[in-house]
PDB file of N, CA and C in Angstrom:
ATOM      1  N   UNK A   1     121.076  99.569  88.860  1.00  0.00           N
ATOM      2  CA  UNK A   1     120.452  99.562  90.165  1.00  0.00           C
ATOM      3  C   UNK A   1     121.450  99.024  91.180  1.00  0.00           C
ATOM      4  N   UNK A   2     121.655  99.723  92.096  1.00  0.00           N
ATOM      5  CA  UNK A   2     122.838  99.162  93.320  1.00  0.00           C
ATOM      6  C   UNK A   2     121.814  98.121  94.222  1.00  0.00           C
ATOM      7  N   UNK A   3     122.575  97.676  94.932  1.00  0.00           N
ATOM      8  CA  UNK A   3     121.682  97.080  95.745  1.00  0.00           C
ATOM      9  C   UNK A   3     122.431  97.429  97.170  1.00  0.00           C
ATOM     10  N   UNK A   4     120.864  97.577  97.990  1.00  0.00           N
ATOM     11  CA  UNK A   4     120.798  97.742  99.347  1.00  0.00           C
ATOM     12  C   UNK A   4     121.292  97.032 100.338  1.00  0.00           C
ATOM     13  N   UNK A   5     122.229  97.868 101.363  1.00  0.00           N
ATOM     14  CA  UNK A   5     122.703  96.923 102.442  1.00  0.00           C
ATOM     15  C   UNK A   5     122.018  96.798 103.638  1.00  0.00           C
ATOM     16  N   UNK A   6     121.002  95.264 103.790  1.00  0.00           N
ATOM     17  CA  UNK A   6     119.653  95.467 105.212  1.00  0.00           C
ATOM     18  C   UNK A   6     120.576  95.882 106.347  1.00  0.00           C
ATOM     19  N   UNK A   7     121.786  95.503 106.439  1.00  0.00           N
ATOM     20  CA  UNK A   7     121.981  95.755 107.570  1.00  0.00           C
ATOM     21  C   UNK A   7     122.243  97.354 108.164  1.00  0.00           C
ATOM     22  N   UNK A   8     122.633  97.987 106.931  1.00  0.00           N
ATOM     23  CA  UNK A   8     122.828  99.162 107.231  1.00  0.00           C
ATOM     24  C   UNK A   8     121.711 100.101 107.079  1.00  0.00           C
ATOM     25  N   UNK A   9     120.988  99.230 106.170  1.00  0.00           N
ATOM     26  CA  UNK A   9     119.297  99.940 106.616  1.00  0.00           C
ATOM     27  C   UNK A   9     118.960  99.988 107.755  1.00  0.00           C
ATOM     28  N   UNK A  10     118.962  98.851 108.602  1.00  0.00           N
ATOM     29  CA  UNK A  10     118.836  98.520 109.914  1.00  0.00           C
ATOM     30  C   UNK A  10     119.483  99.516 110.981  1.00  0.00           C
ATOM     31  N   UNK A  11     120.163 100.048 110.657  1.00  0.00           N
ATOM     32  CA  UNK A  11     121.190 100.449 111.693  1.00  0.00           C
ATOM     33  C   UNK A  11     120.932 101.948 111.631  1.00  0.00           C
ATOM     34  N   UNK A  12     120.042 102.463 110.116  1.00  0.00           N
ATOM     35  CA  UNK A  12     119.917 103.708 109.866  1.00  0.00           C
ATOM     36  C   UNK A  12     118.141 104.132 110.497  1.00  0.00           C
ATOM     37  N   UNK A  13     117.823 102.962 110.859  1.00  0.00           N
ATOM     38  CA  UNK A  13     116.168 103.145 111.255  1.00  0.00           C
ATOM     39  C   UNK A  13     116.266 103.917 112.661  1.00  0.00           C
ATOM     40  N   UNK A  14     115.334 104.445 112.891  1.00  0.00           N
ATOM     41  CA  UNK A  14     115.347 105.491 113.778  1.00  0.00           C
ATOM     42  C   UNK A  14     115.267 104.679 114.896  1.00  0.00           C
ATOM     43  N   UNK A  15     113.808 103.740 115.080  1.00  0.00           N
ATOM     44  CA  UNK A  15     113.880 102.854 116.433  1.00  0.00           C
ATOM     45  C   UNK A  15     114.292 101.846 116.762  1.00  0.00           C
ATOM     46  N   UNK A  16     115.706 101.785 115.707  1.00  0.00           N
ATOM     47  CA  UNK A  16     116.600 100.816 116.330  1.00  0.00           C
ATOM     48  C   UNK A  16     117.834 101.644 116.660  1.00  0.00           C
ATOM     49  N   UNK A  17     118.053 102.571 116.758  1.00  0.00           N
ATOM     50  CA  UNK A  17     119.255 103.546 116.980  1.00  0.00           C
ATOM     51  C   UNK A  17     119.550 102.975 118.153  1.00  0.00           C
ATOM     52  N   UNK A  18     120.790 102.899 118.270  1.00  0.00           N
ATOM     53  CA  UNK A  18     121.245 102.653 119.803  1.00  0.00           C
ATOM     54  C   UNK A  18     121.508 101.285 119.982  1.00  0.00           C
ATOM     55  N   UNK A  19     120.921 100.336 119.531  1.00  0.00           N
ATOM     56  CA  UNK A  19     121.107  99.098 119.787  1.00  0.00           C
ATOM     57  C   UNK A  19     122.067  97.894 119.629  1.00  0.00           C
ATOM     58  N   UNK A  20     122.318  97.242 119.956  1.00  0.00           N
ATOM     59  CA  UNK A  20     123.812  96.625 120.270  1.00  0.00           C
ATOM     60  C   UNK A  20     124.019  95.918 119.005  1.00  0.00           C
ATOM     61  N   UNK A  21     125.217  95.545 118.821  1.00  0.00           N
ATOM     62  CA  UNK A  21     125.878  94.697 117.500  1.00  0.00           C
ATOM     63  C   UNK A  21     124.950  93.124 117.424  1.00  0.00           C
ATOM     64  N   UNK A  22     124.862  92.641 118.556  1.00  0.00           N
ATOM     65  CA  UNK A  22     124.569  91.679 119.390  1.00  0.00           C
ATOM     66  C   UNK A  22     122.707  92.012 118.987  1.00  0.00           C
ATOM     67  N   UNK A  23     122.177  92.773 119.438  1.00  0.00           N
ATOM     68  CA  UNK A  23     121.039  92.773 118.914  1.00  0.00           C
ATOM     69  C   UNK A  23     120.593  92.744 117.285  1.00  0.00           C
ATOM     70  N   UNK A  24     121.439  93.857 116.932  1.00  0.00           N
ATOM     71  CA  UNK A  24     121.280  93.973 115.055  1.00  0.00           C
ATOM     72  C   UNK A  24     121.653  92.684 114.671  1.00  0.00           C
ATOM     73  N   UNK A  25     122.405  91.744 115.011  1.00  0.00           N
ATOM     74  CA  UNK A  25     122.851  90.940 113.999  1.00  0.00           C
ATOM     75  C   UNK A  25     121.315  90.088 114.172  1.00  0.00           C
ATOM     76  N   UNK A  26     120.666  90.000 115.588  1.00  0.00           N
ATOM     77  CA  UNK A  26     119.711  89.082 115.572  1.00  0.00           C
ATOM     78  C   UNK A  26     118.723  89.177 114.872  1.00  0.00           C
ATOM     79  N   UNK A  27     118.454  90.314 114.893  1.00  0.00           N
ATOM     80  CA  UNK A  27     117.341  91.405 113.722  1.00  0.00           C
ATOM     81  C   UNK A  27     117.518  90.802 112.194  1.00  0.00           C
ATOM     82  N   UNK A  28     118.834  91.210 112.416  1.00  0.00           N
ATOM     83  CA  UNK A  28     119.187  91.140 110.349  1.00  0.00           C
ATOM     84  C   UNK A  28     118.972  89.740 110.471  1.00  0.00           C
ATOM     85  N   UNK A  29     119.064  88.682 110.713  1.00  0.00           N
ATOM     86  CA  UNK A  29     118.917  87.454 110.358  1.00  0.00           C
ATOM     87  C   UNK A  29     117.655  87.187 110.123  1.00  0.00           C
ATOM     88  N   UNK A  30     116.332  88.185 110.316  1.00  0.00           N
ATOM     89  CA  UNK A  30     114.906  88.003 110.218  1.00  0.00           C
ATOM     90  C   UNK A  30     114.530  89.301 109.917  1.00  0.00           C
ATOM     91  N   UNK A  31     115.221  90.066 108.651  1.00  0.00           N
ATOM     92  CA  UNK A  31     114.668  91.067 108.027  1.00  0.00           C
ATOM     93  C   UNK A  31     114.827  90.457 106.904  1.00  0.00           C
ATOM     94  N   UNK A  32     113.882  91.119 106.204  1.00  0.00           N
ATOM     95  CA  UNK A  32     113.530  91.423 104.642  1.00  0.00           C
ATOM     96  C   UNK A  32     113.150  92.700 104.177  1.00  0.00           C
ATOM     97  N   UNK A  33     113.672  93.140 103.216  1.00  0.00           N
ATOM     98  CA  UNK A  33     112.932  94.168 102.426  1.00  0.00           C
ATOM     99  C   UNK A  33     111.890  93.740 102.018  1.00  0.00           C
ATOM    100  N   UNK A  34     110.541  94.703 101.825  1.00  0.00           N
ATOM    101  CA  UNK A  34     109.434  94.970 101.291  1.00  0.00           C
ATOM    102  C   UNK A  34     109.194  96.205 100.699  1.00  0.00           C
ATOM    103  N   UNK A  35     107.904  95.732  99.708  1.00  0.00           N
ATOM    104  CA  UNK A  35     107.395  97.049  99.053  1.00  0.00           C
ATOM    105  C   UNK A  35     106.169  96.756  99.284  1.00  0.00           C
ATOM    106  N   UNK A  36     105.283  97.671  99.302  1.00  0.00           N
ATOM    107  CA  UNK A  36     103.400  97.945  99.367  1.00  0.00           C
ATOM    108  C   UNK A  36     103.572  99.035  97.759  1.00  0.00           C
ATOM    109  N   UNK A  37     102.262  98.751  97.103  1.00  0.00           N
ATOM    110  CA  UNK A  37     102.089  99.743  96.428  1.00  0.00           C
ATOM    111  C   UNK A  37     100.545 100.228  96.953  1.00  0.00           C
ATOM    112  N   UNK A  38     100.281 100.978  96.566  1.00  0.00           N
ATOM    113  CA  UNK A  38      99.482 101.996  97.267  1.00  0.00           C
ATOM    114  C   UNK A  38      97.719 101.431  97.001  1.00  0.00           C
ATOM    115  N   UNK A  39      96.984 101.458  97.741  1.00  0.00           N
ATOM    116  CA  UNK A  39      95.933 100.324  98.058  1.00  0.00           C
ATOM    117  C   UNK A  39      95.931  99.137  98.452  1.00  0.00           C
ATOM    118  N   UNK A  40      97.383  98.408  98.851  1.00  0.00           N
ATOM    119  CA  UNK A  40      97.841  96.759  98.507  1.00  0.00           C
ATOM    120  C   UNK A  40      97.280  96.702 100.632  1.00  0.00           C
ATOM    121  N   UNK A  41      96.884  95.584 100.814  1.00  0.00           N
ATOM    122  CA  UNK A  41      96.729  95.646 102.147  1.00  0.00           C
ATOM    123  C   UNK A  41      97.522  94.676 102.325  1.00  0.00           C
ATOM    124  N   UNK A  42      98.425  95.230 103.662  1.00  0.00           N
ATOM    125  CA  UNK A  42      99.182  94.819 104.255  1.00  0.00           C
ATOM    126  C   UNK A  42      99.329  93.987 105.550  1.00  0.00           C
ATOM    127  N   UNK A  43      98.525  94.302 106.390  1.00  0.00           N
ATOM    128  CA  UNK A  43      97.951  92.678 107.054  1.00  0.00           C
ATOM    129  C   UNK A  43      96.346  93.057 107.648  1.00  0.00           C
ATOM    130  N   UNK A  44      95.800  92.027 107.760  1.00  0.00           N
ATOM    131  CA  UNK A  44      94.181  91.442 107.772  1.00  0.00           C
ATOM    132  C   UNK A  44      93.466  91.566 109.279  1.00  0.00           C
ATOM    133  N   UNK A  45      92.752  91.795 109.734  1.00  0.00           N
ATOM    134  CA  UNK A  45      92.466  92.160 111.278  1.00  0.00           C
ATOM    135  C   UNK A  45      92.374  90.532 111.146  1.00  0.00           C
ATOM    136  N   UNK A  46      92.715  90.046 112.441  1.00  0.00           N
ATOM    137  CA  UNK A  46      92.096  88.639 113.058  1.00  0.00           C
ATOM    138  C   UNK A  46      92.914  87.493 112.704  1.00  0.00           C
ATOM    139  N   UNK A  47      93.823  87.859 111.532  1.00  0.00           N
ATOM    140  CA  UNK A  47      95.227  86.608 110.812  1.00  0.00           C
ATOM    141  C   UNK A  47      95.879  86.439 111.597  1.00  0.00           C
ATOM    142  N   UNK A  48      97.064  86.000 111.724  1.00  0.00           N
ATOM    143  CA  UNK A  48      97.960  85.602 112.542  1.00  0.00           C
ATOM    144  C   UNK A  48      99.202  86.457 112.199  1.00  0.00           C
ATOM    145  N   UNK A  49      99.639  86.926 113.042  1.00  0.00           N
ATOM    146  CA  UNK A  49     100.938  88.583 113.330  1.00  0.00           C
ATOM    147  C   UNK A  49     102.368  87.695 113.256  1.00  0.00           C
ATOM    148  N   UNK A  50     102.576  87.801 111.947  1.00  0.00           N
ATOM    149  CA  UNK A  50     103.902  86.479 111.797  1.00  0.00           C
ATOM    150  C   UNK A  50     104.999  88.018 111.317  1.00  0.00           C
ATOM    151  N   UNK A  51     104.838  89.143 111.434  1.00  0.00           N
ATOM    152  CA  UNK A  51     105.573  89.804 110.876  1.00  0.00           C
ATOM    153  C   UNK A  51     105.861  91.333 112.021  1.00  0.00           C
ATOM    154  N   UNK A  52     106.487  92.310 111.383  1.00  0.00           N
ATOM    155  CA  UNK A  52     106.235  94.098 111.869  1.00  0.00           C
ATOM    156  C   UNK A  52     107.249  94.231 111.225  1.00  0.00           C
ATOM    157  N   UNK A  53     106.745  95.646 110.867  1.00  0.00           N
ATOM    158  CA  UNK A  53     107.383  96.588 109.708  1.00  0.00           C
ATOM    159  C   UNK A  53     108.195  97.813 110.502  1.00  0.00           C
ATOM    160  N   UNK A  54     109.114  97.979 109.821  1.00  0.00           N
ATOM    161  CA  UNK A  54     110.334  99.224 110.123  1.00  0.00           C
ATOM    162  C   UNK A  54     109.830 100.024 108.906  1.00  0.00           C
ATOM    163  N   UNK A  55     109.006 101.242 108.711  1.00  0.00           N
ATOM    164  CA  UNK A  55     108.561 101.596 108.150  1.00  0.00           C
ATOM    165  C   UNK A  55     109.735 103.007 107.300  1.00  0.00           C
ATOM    166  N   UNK A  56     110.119 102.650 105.782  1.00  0.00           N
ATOM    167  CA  UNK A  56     111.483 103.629 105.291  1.00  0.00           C
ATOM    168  C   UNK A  56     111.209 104.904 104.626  1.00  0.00           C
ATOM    169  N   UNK A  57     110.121 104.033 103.796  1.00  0.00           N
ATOM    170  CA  UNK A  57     109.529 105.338 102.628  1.00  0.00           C
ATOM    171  C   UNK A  57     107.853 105.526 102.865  1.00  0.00           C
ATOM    172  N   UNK A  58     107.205 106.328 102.371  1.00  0.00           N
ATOM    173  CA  UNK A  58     105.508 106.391 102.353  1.00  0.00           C
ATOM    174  C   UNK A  58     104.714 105.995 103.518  1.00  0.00           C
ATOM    175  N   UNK A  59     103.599 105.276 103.420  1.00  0.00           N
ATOM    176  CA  UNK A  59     102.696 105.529 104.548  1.00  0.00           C
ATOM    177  C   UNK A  59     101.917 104.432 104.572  1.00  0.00           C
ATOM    178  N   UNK A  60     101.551 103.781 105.616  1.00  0.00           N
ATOM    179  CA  UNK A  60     100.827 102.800 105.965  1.00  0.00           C
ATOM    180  C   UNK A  60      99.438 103.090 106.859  1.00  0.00           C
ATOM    181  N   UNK A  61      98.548 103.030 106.384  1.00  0.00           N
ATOM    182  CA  UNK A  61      96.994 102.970 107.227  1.00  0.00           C
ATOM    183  C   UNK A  61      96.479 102.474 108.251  1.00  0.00           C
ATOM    184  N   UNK A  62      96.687 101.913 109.546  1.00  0.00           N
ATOM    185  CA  UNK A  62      95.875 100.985 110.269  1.00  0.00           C
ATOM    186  C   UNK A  62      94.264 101.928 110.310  1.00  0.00           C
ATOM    187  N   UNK A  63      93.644 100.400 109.964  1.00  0.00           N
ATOM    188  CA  UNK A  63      92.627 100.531 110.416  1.00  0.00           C
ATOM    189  C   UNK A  63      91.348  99.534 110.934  1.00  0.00           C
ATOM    190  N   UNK A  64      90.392  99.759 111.756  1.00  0.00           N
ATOM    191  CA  UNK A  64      89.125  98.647 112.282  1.00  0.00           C
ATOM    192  C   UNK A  64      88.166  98.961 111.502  1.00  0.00           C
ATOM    193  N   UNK A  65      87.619  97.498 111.313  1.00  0.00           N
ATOM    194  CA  UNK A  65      86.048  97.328 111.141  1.00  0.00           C
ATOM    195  C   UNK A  65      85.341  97.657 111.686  1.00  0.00           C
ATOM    196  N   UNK A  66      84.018  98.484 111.210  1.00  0.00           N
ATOM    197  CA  UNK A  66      83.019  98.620 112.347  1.00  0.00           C
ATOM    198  C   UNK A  66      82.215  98.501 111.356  1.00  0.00           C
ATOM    199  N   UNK A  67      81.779  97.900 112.666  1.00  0.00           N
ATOM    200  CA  UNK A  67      80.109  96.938 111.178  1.00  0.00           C
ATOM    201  C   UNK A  67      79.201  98.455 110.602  1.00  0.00           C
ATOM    202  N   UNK A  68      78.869  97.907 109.815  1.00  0.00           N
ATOM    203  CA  UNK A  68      77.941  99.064 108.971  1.00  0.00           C
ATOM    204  C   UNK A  68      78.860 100.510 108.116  1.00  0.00           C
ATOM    205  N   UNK A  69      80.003 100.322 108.656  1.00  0.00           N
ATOM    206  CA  UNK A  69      80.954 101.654 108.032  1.00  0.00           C
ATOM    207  C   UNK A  69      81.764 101.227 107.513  1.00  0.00           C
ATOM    208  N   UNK A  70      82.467  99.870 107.575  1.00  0.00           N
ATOM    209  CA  UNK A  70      83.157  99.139 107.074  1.00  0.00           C
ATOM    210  C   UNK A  70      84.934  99.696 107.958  1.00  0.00           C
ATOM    211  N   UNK A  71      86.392  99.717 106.746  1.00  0.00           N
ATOM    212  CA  UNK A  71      87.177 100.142 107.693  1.00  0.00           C
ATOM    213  C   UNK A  71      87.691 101.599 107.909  1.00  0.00           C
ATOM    214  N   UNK A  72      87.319 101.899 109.282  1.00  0.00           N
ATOM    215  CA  UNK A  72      87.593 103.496 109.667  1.00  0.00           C
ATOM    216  C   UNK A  72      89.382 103.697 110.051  1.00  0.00           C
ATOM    217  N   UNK A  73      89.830 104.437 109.741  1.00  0.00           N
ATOM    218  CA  UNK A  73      91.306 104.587 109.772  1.00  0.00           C
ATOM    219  C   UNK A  73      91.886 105.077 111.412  1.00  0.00           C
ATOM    220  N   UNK A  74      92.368 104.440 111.982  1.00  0.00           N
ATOM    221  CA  UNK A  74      92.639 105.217 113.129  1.00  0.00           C
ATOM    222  C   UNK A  74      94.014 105.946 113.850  1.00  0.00           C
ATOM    223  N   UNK A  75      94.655 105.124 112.804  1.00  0.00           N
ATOM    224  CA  UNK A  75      96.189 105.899 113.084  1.00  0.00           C
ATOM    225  C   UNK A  75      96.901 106.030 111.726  1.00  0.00           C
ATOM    226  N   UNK A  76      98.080 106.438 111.152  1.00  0.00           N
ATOM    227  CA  UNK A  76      98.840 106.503 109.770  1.00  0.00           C
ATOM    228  C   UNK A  76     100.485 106.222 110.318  1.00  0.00           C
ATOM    229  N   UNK A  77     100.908 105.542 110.114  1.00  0.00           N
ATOM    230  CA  UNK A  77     102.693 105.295 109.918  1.00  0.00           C
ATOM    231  C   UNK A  77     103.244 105.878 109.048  1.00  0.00           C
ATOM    232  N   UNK A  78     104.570 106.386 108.857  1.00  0.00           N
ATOM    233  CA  UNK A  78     105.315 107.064 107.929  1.00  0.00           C
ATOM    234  C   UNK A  78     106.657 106.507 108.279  1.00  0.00           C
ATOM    235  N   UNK A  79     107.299 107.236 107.477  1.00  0.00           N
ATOM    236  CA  UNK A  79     109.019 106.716 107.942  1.00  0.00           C
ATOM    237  C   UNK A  79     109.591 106.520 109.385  1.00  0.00           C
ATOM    238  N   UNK A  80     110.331 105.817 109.430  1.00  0.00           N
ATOM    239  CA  UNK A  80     110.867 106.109 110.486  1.00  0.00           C
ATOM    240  C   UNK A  80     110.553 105.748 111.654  1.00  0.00           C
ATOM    241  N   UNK A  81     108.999 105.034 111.475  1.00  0.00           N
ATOM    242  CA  UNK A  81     107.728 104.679 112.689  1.00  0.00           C
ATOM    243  C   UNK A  81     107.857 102.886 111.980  1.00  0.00           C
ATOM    244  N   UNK A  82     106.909 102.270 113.331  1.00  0.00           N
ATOM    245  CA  UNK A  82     107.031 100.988 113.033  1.00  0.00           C
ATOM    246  C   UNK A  82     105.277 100.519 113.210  1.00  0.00           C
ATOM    247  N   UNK A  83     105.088  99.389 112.185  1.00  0.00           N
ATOM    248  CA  UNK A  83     103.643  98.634 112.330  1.00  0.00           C
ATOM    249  C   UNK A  83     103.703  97.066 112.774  1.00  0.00           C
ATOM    250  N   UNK A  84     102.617  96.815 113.637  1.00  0.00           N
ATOM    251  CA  UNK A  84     102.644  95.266 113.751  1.00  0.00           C
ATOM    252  C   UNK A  84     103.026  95.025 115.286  1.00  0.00           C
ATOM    253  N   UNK A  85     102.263  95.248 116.418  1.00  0.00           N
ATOM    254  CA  UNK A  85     103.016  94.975 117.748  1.00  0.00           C
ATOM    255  C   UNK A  85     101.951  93.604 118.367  1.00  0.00           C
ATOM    256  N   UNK A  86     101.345  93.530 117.185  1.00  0.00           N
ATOM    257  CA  UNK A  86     100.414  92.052 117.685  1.00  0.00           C
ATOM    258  C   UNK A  86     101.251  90.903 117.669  1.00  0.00           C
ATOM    259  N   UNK A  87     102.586  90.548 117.090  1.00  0.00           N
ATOM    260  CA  UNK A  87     103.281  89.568 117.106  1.00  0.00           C
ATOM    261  C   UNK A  87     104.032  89.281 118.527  1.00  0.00           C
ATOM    262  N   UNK A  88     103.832  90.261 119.419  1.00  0.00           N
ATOM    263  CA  UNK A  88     104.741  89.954 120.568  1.00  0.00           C
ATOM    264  C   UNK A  88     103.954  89.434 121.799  1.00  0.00           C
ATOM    265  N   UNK A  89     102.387  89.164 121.675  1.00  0.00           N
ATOM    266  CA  UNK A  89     101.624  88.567 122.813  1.00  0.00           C
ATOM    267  C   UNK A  89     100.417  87.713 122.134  1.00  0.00           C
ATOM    268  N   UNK A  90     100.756  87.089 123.090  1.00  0.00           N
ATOM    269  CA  UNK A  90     100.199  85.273 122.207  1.00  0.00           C
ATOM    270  C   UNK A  90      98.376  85.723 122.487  1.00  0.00           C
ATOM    271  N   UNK A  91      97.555  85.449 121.594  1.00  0.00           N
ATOM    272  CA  UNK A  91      97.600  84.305 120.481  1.00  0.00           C
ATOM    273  C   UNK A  91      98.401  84.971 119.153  1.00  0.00           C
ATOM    274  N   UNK A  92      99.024  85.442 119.256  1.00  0.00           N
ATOM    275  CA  UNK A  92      99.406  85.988 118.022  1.00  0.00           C
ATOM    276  C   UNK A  92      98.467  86.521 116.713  1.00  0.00           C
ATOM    277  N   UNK A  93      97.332  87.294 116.745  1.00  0.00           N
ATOM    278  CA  UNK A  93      96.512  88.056 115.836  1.00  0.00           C
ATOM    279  C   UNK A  93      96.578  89.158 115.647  1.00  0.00           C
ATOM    280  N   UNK A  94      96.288  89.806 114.309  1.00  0.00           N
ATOM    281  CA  UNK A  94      96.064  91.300 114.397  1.00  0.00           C
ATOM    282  C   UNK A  94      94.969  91.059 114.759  1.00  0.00           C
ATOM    283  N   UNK A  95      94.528  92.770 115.539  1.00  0.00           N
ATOM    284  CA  UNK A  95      93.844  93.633 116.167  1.00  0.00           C
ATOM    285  C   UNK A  95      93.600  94.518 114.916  1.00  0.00           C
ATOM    286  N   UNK A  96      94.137  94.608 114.050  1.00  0.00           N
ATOM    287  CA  UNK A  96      94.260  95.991 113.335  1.00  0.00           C
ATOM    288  C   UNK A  96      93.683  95.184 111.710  1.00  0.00           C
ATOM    289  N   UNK A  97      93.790  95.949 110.464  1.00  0.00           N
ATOM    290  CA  UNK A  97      94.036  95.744 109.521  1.00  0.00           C
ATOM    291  C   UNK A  97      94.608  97.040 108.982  1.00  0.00           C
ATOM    292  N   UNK A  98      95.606  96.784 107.876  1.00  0.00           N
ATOM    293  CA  UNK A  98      96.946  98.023 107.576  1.00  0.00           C
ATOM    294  C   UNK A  98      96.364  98.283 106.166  1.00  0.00           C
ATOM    295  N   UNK A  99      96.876  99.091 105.591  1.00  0.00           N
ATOM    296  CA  UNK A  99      96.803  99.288 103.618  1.00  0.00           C
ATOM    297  C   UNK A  99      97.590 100.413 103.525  1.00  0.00           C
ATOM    298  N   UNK A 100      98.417 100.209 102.772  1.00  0.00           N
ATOM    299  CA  UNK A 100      99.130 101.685 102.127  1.00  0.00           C
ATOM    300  C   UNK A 100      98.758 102.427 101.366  1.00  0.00           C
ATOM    301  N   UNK A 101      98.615 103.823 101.959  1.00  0.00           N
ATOM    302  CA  UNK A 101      98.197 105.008 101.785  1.00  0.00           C
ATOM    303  C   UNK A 101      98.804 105.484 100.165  1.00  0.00           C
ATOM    304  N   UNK A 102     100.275 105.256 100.209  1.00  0.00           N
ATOM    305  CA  UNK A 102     100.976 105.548  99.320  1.00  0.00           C
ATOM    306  C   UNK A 102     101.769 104.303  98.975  1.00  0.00           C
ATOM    307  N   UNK A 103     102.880 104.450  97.865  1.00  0.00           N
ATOM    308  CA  UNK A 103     103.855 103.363  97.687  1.00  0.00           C
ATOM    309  C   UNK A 103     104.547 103.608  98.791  1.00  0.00           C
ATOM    310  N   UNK A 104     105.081 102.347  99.456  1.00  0.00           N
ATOM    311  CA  UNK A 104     105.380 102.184 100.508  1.00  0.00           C
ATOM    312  C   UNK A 104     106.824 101.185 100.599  1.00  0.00           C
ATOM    313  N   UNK A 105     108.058 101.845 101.209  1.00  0.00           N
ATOM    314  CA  UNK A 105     109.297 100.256 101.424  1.00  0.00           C
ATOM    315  C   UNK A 105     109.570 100.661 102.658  1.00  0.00           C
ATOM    316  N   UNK A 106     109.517  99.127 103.344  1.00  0.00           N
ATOM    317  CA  UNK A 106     109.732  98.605 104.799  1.00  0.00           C
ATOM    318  C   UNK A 106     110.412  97.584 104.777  1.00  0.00           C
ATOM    319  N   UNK A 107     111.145  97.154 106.175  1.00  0.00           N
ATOM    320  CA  UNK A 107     111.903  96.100 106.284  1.00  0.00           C
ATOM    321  C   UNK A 107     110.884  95.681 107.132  1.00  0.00           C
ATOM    322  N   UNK A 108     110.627  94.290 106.722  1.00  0.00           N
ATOM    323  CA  UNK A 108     109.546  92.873 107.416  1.00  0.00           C
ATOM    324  C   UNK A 108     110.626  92.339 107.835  1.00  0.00           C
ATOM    325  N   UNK A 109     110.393  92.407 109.155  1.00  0.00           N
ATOM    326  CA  UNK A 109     110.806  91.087 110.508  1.00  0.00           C
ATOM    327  C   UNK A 109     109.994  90.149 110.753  1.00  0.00           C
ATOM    328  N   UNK A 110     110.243  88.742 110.667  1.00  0.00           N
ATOM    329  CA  UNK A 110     109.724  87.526 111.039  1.00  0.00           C
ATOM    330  C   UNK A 110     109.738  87.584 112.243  1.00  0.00           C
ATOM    331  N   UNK A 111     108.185  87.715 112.795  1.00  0.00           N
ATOM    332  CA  UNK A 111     107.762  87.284 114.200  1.00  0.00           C
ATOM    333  C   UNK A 111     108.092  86.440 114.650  1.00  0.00           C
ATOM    334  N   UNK A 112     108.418  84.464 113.755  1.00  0.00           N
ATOM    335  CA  UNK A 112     108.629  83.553 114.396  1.00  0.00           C
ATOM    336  C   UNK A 112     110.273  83.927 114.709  1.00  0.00           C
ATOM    337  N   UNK A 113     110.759  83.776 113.617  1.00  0.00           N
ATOM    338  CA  UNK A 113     112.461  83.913 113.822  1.00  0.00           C
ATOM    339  C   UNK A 113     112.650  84.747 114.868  1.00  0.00           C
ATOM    340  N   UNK A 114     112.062  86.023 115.355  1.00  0.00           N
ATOM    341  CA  UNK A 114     112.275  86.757 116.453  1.00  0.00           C
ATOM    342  C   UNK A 114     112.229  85.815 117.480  1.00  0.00           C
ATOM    343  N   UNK A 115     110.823  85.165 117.603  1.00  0.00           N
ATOM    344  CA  UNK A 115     110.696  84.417 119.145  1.00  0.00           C
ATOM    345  C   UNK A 115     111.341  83.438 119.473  1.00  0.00           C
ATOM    346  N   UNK A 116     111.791  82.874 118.369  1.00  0.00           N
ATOM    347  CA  UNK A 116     112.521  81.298 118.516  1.00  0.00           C
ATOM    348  C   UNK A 116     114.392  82.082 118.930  1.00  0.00           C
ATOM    349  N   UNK A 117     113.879  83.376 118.260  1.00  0.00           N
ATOM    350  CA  UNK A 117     115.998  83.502 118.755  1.00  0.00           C
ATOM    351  C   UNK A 117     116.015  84.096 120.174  1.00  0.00           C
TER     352      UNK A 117
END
């Protein structure tokens, strides 16, 4: 098994194209690889948004509660797309709850490490 270079993952993601040396390095210092396997939920409506995903392989679910139907799906992520924009306006909660559709690998960015850099 080789192992993966984040940074050049980083650099290969679609909605970070373009972005400065100066920015990526700030990024890579608060990425991680992740995996979802398929049913695993990935964040909770109403928790606290300490993360967002650079979405590489498979598919991610957002979806809301609605009382009596339980959760209805309202959008799908795939490669190349990103989840999690509740971390950038305070109080810091999801709005959403996520689950992967399929097996799923993303790079997780730390919300705090973002705000504090």
């Amino acid at each position: 098994m080789h192992k993966e270079d984040l940074s050049e993952i980083l650099r290969q993601h679609p909605f970070l194209m373009g972005l400065s040396e100066e920015h990526m390095a700030t990024l890579i210092g608060c990425a991680s690889n992740i995996r979802f396997t398929e049913g695993e939920t990935v964040i909770h409506e109403g928790e606290v948004a300490n993360r967002f995903y650079l979405i590489r392989t498979g598919r991610l679910a957002l979806e809301m509660d609605v009382s009596g139907r339980g959760g209805l799906r309202i959008q799908t992520t795939g490669p190349g797309e990103i989840l999690g924009w509740s971390w950038l306006i305070s109080p810091y909660r999801w709005h959403f709850s996520a689950v992967a559709v399929i097996d799923t690998r993303a790079v997780a960015l730390d919300a705090e490490c973002l705000r504090n850099k």
